[in-house]
C-alpha atoms as a PDB file:
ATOM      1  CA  UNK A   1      -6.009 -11.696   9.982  1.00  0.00           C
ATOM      2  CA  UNK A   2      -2.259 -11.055  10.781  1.00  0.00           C
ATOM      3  CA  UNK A   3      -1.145  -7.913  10.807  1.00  0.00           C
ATOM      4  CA  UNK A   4       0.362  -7.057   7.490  1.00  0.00           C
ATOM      5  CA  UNK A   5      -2.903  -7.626   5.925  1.00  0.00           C
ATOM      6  CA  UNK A   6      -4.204  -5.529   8.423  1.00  0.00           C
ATOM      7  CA  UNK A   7      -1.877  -2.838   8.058  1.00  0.00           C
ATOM      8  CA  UNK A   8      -1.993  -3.457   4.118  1.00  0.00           C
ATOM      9  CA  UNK A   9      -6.164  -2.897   4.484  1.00  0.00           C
ATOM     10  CA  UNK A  10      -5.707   0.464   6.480  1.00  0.00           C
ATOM     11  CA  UNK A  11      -3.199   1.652   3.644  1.00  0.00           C
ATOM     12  CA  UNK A  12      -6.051   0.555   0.753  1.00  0.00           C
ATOM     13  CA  UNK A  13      -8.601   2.524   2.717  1.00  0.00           C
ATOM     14  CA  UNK A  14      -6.626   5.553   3.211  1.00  0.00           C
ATOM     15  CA  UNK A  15      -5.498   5.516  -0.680  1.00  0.00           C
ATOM     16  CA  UNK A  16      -9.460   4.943  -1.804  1.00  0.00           C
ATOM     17  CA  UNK A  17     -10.689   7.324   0.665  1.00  0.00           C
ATOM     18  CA  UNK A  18      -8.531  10.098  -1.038  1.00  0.00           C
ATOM     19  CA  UNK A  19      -9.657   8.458  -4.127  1.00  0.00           C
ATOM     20  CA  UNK A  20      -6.323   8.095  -5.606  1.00  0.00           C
ATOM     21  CA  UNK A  21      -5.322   5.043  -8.194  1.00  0.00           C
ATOM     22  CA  UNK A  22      -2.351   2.674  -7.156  1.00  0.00           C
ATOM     23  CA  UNK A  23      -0.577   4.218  -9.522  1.00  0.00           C
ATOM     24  CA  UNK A  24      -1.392   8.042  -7.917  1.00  0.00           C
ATOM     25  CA  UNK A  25      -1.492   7.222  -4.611  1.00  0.00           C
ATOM     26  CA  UNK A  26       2.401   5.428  -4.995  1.00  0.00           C
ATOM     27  CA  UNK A  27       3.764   8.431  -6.560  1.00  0.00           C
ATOM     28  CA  UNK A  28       2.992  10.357  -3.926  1.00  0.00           C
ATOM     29  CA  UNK A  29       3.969   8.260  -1.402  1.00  0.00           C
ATOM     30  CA  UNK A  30       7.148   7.527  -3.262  1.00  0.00           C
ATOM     31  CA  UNK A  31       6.736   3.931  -3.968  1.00  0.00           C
ATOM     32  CA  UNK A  32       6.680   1.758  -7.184  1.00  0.00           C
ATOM     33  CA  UNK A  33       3.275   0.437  -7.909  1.00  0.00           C
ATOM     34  CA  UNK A  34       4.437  -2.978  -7.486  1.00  0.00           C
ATOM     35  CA  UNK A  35       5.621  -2.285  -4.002  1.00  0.00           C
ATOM     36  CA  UNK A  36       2.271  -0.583  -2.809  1.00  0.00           C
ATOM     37  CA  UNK A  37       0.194  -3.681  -4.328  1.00  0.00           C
ATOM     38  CA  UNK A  38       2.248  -5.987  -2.219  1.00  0.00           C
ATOM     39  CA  UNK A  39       2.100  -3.787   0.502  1.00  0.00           C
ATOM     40  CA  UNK A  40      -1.867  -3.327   0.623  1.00  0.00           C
ATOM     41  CA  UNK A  41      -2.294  -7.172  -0.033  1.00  0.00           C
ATOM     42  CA  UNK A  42      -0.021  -7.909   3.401  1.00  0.00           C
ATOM     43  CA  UNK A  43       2.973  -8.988   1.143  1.00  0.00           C
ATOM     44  CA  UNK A  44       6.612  -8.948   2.674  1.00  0.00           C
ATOM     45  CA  UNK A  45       7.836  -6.255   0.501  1.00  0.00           C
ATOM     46  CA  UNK A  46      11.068  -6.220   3.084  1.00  0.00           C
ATOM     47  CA  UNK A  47      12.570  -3.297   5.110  1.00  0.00           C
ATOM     48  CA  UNK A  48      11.992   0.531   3.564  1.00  0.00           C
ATOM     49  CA  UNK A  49      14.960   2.446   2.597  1.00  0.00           C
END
């Protein structure tokens, strides 16, 4: 597994071990939903501003 999958797993964990929704989890976080579903399935989402 490379390592933004990897990195994208560890974020899904962390956001269902809170047990927050996409949705709840990217609002706190800051982050449109889109953007944290790419992120947590290891998709180049390119650099954070």
């Amino acid at each position: 597994m490379n390592n933004k999958k990897v990195i994208g797993q560890k974020i899904r964990d962390l956001r269902k071990s809170m047990k927050l929704t996409q949705s709840q989890f990217a609002e706190l976080i800051d982050l449109s939903e889109n953007a944290l579903g790419k992120l947590e399935r290891g998709i180049n989402i390119g650099p954070a501003t």
